[in-house]
PDB file of N, CA and C in Angstrom:
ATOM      1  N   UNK A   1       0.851  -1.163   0.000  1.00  0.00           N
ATOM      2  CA  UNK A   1       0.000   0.000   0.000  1.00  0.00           C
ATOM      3  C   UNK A   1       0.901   1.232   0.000  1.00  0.00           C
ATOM      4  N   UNK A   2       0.927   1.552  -1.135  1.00  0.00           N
ATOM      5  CA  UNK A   2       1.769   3.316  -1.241  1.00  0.00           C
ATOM      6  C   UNK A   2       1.151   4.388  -0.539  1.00  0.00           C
ATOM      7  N   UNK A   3      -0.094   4.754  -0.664  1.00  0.00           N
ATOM      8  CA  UNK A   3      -0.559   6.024   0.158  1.00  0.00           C
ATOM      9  C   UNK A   3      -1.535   5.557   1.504  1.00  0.00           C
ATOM     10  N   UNK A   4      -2.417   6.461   2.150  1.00  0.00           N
ATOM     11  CA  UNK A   4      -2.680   5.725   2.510  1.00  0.00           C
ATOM     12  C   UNK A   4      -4.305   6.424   2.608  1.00  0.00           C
ATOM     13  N   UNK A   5      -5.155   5.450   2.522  1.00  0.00           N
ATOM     14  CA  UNK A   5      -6.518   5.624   2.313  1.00  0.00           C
ATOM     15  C   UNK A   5      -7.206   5.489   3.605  1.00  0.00           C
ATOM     16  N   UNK A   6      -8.241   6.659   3.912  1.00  0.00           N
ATOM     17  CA  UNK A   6      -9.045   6.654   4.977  1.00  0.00           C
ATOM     18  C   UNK A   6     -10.080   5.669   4.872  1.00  0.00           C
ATOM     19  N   UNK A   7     -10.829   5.298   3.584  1.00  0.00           N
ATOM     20  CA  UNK A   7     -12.014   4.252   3.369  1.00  0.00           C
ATOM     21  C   UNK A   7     -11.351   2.931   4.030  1.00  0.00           C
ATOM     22  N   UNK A   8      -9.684   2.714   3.415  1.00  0.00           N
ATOM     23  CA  UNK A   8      -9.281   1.281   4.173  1.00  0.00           C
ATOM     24  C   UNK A   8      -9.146   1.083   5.630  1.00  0.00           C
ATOM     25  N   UNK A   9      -8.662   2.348   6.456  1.00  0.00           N
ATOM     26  CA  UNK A   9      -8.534   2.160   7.419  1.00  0.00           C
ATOM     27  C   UNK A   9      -9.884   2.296   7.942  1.00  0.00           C
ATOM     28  N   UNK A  10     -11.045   2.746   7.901  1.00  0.00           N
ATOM     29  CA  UNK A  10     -12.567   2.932   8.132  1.00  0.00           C
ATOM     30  C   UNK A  10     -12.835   1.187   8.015  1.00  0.00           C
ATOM     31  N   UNK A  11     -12.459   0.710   6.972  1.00  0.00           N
ATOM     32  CA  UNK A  11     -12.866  -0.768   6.585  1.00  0.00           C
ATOM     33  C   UNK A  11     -12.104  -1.606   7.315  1.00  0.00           C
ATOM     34  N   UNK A  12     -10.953  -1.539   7.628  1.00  0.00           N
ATOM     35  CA  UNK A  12     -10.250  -2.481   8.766  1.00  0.00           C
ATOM     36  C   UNK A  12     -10.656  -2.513  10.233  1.00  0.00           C
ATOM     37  N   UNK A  13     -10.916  -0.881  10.667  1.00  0.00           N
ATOM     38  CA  UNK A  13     -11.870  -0.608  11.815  1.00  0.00           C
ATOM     39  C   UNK A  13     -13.171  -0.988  12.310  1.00  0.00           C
ATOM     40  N   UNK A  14     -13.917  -1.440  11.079  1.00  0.00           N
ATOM     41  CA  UNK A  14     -15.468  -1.868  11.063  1.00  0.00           C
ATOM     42  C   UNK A  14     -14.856  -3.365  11.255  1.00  0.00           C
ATOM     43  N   UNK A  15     -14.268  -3.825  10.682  1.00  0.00           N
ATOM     44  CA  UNK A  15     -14.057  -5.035  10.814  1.00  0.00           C
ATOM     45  C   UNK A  15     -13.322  -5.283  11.823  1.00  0.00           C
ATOM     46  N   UNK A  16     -12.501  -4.822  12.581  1.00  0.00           N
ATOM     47  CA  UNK A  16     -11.974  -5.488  13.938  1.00  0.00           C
ATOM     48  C   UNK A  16     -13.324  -4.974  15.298  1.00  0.00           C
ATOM     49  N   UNK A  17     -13.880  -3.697  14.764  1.00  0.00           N
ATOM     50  CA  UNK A  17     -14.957  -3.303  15.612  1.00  0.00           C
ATOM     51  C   UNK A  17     -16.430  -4.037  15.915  1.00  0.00           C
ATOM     52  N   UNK A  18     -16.402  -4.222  14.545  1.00  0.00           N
ATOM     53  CA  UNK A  18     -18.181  -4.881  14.176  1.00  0.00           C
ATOM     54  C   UNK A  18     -18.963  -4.123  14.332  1.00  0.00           C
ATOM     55  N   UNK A  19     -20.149  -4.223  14.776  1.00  0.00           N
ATOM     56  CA  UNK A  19     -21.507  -3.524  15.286  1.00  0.00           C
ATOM     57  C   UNK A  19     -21.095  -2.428  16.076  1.00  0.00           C
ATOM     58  N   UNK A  20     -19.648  -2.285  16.586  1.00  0.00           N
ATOM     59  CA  UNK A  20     -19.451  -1.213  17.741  1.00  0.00           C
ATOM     60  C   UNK A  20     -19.000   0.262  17.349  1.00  0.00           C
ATOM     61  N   UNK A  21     -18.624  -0.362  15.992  1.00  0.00           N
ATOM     62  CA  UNK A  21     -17.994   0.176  15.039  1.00  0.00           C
ATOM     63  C   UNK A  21     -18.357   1.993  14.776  1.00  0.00           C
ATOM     64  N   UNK A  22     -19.538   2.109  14.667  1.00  0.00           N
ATOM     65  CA  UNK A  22     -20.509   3.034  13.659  1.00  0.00           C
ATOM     66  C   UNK A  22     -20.909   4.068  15.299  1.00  0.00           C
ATOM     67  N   UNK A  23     -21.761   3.367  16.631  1.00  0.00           N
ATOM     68  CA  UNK A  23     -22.087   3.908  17.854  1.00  0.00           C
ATOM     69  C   UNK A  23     -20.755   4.910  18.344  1.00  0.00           C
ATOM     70  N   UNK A  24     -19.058   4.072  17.864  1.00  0.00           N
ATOM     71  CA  UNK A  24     -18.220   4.556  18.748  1.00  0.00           C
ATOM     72  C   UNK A  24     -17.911   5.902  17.737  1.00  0.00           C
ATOM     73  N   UNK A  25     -17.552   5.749  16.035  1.00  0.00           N
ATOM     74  CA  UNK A  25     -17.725   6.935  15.386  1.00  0.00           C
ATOM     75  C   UNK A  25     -18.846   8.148  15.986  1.00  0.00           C
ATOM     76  N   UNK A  26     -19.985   7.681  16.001  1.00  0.00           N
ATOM     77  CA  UNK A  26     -20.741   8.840  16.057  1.00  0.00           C
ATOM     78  C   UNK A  26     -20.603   9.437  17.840  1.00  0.00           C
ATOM     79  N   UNK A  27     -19.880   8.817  18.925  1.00  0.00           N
ATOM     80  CA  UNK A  27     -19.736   9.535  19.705  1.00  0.00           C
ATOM     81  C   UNK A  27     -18.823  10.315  19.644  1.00  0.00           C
ATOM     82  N   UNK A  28     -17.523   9.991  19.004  1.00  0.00           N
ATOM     83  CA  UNK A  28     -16.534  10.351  18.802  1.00  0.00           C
ATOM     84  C   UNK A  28     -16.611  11.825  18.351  1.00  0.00           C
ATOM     85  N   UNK A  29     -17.540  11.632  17.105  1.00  0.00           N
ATOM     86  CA  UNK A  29     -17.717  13.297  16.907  1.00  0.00           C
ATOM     87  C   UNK A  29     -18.783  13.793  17.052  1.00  0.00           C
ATOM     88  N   UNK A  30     -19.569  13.588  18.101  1.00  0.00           N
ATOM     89  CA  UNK A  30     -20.617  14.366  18.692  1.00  0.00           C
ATOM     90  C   UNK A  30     -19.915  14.725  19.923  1.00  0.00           C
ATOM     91  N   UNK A  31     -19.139  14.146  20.557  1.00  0.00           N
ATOM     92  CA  UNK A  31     -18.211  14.388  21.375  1.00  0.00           C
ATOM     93  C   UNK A  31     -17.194  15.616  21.212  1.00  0.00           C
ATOM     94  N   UNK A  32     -16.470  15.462  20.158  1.00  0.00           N
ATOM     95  CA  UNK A  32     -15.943  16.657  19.502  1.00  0.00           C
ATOM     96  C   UNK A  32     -16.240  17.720  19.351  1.00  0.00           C
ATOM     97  N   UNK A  33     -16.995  18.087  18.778  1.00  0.00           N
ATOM     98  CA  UNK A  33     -18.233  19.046  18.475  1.00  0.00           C
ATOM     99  C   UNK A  33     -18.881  19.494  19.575  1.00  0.00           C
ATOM    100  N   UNK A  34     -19.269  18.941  20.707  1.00  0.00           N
ATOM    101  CA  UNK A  34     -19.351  19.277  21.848  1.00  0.00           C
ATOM    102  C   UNK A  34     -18.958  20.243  22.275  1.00  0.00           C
ATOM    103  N   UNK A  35     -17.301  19.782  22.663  1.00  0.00           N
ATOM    104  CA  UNK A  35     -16.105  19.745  23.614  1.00  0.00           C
ATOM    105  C   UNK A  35     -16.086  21.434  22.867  1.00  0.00           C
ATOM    106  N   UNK A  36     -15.795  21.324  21.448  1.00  0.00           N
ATOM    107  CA  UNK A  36     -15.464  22.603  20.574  1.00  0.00           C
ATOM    108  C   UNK A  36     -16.380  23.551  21.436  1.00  0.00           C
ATOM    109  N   UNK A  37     -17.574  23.195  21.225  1.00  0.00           N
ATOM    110  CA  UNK A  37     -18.810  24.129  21.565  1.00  0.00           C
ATOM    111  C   UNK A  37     -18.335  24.773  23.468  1.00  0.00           C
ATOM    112  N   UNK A  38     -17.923  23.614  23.961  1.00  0.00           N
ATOM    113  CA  UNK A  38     -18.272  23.935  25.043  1.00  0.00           C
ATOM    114  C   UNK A  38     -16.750  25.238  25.433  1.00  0.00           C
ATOM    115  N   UNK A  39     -15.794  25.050  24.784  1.00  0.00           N
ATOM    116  CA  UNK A  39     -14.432  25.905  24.701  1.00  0.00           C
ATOM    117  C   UNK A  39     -14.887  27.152  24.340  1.00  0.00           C
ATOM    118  N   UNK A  40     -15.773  27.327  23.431  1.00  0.00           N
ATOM    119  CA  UNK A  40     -16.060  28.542  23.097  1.00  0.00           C
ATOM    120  C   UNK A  40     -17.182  29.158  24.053  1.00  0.00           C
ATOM    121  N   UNK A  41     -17.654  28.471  24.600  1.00  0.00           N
ATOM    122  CA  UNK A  41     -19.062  29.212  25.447  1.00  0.00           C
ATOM    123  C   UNK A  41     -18.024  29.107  26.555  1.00  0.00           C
ATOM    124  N   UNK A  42     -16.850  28.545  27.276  1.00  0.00           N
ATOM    125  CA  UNK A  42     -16.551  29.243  28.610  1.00  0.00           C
ATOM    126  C   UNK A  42     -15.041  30.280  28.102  1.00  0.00           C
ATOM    127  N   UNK A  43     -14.757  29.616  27.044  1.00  0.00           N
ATOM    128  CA  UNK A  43     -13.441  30.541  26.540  1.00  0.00           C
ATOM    129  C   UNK A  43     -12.506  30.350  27.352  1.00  0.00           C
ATOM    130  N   UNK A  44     -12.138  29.054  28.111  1.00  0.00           N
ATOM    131  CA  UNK A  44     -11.086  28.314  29.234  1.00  0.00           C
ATOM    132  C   UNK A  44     -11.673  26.765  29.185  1.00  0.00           C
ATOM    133  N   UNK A  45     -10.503  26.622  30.216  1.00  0.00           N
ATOM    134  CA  UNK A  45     -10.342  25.322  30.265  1.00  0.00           C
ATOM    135  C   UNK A  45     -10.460  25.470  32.289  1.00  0.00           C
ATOM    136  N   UNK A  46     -11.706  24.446  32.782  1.00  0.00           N
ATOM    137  CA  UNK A  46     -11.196  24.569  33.860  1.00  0.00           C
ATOM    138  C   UNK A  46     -10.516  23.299  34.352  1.00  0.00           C
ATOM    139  N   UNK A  47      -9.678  23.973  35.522  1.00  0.00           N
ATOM    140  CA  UNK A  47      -8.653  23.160  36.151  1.00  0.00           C
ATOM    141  C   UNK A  47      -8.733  22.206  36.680  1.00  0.00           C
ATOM    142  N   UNK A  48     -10.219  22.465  37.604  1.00  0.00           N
ATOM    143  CA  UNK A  48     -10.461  21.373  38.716  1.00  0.00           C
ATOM    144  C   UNK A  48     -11.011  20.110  37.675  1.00  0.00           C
ATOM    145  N   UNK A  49     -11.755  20.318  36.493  1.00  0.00           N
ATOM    146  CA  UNK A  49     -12.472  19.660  35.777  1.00  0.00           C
ATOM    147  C   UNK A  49     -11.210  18.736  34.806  1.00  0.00           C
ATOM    148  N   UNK A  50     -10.543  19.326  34.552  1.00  0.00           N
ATOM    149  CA  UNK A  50      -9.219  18.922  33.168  1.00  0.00           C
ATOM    150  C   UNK A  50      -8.553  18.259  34.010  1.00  0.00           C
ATOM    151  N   UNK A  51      -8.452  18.186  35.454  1.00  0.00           N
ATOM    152  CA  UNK A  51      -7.798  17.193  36.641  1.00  0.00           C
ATOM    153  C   UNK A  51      -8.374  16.148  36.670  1.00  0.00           C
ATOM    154  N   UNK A  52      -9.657  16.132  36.952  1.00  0.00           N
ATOM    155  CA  UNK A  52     -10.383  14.485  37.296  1.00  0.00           C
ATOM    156  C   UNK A  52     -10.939  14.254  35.724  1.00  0.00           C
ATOM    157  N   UNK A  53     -10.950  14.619  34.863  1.00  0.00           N
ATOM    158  CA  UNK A  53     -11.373  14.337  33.227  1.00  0.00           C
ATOM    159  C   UNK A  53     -10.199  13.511  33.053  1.00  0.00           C
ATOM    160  N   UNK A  54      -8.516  13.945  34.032  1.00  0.00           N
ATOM    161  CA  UNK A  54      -7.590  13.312  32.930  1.00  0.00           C
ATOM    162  C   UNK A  54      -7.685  12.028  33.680  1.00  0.00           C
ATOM    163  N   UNK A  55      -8.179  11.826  34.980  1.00  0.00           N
ATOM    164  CA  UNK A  55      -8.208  10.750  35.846  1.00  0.00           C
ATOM    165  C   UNK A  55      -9.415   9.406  35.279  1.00  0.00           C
ATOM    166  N   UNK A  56     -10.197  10.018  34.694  1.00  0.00           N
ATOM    167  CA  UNK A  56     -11.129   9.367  34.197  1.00  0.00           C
ATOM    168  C   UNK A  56     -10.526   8.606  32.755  1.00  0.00           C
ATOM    169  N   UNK A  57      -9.765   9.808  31.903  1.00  0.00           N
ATOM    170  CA  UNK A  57      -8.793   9.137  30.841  1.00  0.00           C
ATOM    171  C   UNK A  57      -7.877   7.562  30.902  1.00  0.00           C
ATOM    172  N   UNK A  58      -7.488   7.729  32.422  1.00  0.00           N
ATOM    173  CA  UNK A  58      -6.524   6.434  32.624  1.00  0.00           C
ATOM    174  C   UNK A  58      -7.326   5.242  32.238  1.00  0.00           C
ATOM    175  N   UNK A  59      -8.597   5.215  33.147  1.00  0.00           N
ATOM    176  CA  UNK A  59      -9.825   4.343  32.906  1.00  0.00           C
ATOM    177  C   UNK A  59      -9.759   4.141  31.114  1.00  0.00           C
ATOM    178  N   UNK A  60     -10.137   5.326  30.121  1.00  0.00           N
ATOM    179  CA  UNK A  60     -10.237   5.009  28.916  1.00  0.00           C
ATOM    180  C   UNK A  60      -9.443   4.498  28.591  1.00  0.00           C
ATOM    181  N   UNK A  61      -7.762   4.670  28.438  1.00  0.00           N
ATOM    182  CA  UNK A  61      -6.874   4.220  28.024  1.00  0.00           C
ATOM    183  C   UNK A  61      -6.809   2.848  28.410  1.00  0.00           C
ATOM    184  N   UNK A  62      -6.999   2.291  29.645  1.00  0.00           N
ATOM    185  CA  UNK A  62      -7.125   0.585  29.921  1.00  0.00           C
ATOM    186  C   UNK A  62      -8.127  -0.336  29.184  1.00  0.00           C
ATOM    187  N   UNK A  63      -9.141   0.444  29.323  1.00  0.00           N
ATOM    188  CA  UNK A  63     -10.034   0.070  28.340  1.00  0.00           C
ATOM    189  C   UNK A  63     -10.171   0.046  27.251  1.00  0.00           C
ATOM    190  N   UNK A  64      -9.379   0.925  26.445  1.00  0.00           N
ATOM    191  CA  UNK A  64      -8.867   1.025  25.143  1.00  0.00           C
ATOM    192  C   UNK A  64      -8.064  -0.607  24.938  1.00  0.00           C
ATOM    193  N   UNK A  65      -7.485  -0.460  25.514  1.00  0.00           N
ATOM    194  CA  UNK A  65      -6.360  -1.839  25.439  1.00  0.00           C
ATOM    195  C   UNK A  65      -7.286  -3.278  25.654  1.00  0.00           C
ATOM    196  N   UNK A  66      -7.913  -3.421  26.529  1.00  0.00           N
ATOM    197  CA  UNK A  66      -8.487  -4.208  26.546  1.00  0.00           C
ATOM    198  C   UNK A  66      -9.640  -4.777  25.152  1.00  0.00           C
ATOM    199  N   UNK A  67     -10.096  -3.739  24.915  1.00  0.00           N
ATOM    200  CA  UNK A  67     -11.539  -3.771  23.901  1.00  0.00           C
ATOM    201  C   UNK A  67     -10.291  -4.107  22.729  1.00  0.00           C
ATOM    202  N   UNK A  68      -8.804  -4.000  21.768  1.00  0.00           N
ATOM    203  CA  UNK A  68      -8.070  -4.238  20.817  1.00  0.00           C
ATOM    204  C   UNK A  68      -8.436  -5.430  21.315  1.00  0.00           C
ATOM    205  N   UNK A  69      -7.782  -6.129  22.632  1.00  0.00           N
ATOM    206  CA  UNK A  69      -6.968  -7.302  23.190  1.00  0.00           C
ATOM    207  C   UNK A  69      -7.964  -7.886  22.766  1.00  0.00           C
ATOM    208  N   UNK A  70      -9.356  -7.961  23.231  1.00  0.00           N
ATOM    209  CA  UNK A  70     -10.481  -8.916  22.859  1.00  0.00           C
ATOM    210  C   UNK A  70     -10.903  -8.827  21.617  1.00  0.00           C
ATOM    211  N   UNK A  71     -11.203  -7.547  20.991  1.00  0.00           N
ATOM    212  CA  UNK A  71     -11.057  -7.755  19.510  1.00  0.00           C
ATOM    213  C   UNK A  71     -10.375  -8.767  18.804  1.00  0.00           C
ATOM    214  N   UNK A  72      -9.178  -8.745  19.088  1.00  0.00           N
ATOM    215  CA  UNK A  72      -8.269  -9.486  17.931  1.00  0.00           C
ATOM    216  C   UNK A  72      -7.872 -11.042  18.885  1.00  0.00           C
ATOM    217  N   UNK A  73      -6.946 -11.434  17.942  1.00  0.00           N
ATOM    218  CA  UNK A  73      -6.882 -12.585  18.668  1.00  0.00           C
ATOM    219  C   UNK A  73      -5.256 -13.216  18.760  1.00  0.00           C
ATOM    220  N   UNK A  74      -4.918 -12.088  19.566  1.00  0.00           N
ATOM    221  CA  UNK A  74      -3.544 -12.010  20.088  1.00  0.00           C
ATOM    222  C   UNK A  74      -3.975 -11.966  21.731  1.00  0.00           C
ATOM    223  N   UNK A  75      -3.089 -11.776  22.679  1.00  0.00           N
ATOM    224  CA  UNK A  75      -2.988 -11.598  24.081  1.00  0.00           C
ATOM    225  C   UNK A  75      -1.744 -10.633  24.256  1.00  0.00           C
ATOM    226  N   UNK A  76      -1.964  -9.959  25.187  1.00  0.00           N
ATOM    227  CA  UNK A  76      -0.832  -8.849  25.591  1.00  0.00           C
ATOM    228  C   UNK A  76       0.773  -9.607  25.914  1.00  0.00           C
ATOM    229  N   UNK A  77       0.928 -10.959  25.795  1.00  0.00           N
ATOM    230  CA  UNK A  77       1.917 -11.570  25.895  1.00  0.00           C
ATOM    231  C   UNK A  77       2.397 -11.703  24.498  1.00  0.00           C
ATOM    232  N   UNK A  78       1.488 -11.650  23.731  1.00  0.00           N
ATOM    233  CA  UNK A  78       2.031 -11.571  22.179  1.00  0.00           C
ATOM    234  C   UNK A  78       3.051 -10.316  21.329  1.00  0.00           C
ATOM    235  N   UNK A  79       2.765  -9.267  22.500  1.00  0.00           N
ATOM    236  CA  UNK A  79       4.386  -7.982  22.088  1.00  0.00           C
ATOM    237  C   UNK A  79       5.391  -8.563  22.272  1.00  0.00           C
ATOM    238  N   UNK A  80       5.984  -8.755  21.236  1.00  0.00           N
ATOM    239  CA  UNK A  80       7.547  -9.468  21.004  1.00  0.00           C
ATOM    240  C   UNK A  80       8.082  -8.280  20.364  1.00  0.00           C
ATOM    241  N   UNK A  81       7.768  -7.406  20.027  1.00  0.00           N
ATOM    242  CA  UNK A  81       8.553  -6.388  19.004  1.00  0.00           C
ATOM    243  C   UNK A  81       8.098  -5.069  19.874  1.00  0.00           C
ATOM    244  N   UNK A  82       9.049  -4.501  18.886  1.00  0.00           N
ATOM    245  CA  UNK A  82       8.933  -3.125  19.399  1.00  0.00           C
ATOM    246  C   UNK A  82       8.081  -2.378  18.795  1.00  0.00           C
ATOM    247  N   UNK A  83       7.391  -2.650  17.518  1.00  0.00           N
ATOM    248  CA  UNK A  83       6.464  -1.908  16.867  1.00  0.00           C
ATOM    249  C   UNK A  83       5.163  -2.492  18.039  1.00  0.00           C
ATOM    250  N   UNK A  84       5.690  -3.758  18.527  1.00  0.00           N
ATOM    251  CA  UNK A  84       3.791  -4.062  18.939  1.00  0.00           C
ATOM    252  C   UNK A  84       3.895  -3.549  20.266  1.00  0.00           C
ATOM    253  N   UNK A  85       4.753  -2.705  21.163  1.00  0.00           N
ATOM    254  CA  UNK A  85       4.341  -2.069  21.858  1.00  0.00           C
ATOM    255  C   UNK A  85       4.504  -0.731  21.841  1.00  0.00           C
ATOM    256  N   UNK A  86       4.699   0.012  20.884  1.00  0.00           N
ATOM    257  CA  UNK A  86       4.361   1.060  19.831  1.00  0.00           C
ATOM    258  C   UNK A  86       3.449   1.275  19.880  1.00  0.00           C
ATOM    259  N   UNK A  87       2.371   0.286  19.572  1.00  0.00           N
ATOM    260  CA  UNK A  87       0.973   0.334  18.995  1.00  0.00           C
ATOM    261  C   UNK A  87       0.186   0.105  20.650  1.00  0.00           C
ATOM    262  N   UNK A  88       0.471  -0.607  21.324  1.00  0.00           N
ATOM    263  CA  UNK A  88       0.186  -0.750  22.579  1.00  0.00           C
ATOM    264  C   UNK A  88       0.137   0.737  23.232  1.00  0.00           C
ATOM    265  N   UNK A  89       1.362   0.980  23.065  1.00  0.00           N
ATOM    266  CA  UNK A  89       1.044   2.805  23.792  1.00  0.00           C
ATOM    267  C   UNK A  89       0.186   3.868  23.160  1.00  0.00           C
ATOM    268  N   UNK A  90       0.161   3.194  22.048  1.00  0.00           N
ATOM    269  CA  UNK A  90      -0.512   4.467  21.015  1.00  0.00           C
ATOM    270  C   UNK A  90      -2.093   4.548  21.764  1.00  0.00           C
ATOM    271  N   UNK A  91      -2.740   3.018  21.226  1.00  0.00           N
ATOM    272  CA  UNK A  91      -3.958   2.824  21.743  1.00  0.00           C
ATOM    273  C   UNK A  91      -4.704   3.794  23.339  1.00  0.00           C
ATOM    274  N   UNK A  92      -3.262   2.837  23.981  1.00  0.00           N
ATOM    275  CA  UNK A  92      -3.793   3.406  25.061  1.00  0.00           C
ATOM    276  C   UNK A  92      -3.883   4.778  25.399  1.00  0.00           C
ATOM    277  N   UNK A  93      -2.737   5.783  24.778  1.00  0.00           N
ATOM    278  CA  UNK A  93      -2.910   6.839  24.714  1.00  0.00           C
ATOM    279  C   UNK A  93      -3.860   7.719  24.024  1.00  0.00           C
ATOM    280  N   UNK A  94      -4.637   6.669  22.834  1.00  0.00           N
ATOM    281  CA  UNK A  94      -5.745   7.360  21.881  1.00  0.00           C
ATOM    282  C   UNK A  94      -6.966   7.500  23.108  1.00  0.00           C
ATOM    283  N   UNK A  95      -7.114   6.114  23.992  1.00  0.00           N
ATOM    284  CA  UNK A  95      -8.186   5.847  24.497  1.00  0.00           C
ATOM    285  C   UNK A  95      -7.955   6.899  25.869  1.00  0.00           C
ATOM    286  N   UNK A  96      -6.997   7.279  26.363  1.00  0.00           N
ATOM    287  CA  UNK A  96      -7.121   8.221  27.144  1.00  0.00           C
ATOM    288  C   UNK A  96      -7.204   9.365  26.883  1.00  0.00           C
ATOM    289  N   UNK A  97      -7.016  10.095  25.654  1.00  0.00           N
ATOM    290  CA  UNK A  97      -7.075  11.654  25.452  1.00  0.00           C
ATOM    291  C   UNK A  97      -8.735  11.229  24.977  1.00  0.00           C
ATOM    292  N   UNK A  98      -9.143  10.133  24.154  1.00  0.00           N
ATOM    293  CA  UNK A  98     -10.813  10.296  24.348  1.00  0.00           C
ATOM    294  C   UNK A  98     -11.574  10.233  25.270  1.00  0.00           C
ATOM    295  N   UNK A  99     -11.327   9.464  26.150  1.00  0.00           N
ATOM    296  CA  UNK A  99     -11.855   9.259  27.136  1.00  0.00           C
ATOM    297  C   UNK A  99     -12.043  10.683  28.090  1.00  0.00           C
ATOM    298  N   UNK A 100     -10.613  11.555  27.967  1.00  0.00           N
ATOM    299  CA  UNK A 100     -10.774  12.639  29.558  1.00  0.00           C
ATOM    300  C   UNK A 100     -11.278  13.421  28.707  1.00  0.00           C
ATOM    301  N   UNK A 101     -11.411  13.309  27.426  1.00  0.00           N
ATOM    302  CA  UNK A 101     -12.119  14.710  26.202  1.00  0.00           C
ATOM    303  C   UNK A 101     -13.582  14.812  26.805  1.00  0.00           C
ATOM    304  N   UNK A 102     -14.153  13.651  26.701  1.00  0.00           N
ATOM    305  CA  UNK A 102     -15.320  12.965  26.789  1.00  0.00           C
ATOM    306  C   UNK A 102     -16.272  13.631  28.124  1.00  0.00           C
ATOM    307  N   UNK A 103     -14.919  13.083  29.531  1.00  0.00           N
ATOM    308  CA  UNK A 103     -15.442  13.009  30.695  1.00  0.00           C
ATOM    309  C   UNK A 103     -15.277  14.675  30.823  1.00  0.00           C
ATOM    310  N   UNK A 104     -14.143  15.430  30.131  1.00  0.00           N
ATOM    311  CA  UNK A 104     -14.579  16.895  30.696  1.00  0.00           C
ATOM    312  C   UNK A 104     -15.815  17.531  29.558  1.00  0.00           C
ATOM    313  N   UNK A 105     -15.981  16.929  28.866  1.00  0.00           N
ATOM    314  CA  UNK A 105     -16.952  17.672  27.800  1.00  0.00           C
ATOM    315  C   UNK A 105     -18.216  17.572  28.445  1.00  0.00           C
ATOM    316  N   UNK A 106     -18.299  16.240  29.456  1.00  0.00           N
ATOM    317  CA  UNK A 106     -19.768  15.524  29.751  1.00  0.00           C
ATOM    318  C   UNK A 106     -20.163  16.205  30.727  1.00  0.00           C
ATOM    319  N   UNK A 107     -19.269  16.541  31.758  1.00  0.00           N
ATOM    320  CA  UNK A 107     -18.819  17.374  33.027  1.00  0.00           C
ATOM    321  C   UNK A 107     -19.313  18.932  32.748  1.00  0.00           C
ATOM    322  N   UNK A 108     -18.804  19.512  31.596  1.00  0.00           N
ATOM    323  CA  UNK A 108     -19.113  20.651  31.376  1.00  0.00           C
ATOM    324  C   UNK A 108     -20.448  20.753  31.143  1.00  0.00           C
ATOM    325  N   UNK A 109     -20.982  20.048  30.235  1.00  0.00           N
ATOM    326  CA  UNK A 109     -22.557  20.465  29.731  1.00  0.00           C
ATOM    327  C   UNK A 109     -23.558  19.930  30.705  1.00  0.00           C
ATOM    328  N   UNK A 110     -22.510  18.939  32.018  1.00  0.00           N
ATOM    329  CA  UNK A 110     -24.319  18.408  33.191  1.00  0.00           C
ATOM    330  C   UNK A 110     -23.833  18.812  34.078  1.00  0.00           C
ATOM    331  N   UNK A 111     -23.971  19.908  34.440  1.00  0.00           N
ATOM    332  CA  UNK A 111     -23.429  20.010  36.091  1.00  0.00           C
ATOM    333  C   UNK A 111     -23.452  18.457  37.167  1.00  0.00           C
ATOM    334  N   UNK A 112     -22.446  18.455  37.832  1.00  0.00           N
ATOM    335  CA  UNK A 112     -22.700  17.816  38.711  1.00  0.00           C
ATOM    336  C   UNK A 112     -21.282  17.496  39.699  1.00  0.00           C
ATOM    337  N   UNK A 113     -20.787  16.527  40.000  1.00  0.00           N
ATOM    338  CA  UNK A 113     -19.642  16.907  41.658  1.00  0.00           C
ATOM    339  C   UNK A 113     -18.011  17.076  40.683  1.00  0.00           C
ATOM    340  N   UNK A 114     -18.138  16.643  39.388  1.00  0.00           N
ATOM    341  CA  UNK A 114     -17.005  16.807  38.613  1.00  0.00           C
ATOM    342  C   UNK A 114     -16.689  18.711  38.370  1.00  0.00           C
ATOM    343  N   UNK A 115     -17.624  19.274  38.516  1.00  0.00           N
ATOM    344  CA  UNK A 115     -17.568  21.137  37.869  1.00  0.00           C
ATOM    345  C   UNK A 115     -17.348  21.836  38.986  1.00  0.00           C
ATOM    346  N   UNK A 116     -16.231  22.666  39.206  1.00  0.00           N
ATOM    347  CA  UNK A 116     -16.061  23.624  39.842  1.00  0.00           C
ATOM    348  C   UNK A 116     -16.945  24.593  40.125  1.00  0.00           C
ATOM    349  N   UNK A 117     -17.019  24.963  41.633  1.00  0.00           N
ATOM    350  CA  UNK A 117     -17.963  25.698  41.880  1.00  0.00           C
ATOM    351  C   UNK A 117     -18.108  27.290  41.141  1.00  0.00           C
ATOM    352  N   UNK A 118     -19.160  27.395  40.713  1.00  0.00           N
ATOM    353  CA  UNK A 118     -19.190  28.902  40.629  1.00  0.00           C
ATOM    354  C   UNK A 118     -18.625  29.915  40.833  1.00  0.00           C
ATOM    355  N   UNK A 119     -17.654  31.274  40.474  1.00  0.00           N
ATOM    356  CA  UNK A 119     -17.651  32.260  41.072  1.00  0.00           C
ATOM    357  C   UNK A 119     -18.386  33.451  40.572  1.00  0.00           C
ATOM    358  N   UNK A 120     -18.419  34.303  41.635  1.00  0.00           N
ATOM    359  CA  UNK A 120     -19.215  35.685  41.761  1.00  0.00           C
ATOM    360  C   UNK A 120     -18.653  36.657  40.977  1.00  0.00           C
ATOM    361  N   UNK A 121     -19.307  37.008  39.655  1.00  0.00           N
ATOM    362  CA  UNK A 121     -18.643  38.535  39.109  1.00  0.00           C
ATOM    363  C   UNK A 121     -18.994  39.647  39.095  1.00  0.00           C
TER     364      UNK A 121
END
C-alpha cells in the first residue's frame, strides 16, 4: 500500500470493531463538536475539571487496550517487538485523550460533583 486511504482504514476498523464500530464513530464526533462548543461558550479550560477528566482518561486508556486485546486474537503476551508495543502505547494513549475529552466535555454540559464551583462577578 503506497498512500494511505481513509475508506481502508474505516474498513479495517469496522471489521476489527463490528456492530461497535458506527455507535463509537458517532460519539466520537458528537463528542468533539461538543467539547469545541463547550471551549467557546466558557473561553477556558477549567482546572479542577481537566484534573479528574484526565483521571477518568486512565480508565479510557485501559479500556482502550483491553476492547483491541479482545477484539483481535492475540494476548498482551504476544508484544515481542517493538512496533507491537508502539501500537500498545498508542492505543492506550488514543483511548485516554478520548476518554478525559469525553469526561470533561460531559462534566461541562451536566453540572454535577465533577464542575467547579461557581464564582461571583
Amino acid at each position: 500500500m503506497k498512500e494511505l486511504d481513509p475508506f481502508v482504514i474505516a474498513a479495517v476498523l469496522q471489521e476489527m470493531l463490528g456492530a461497535f464500530f458506527w455507535p463509537a464513530l458517532a460519539v466520537t464526533l458528537i463528542g468533539t463538536l461538543a467539547f469545541v462548543a463547550l471551549l467557546v461558550r466558557e473561553r477556558r479550560l477549567a482546572p479542577c475539571r481537566l484534573r479528574r477528566s484526565l483521571l477518568a482518561g486512565i480508565l479510557g486508556g485501559i479500556l482502550a487496550l483491553v476492547l483491541v486485546i479482545e477484539a483481535s486474537s492475540s494476548s498482551i503476551s504476544d508484544g515481542a517487538a517493538l512496533v507491537d508495543w508502539i501500537v500498545m502505547a498508542l492505543i492506550f494513549t488514543l483511548g485516554l485523550v478520548c476518554a478525559a475529552v469525553l469526561a470533561y466535555t460531559v462534566a461541562g454540559w451536566w453540572p454535577g460533583p465533577m464542575v467547579a464551583p461557581a464564582t461571583k462577578k
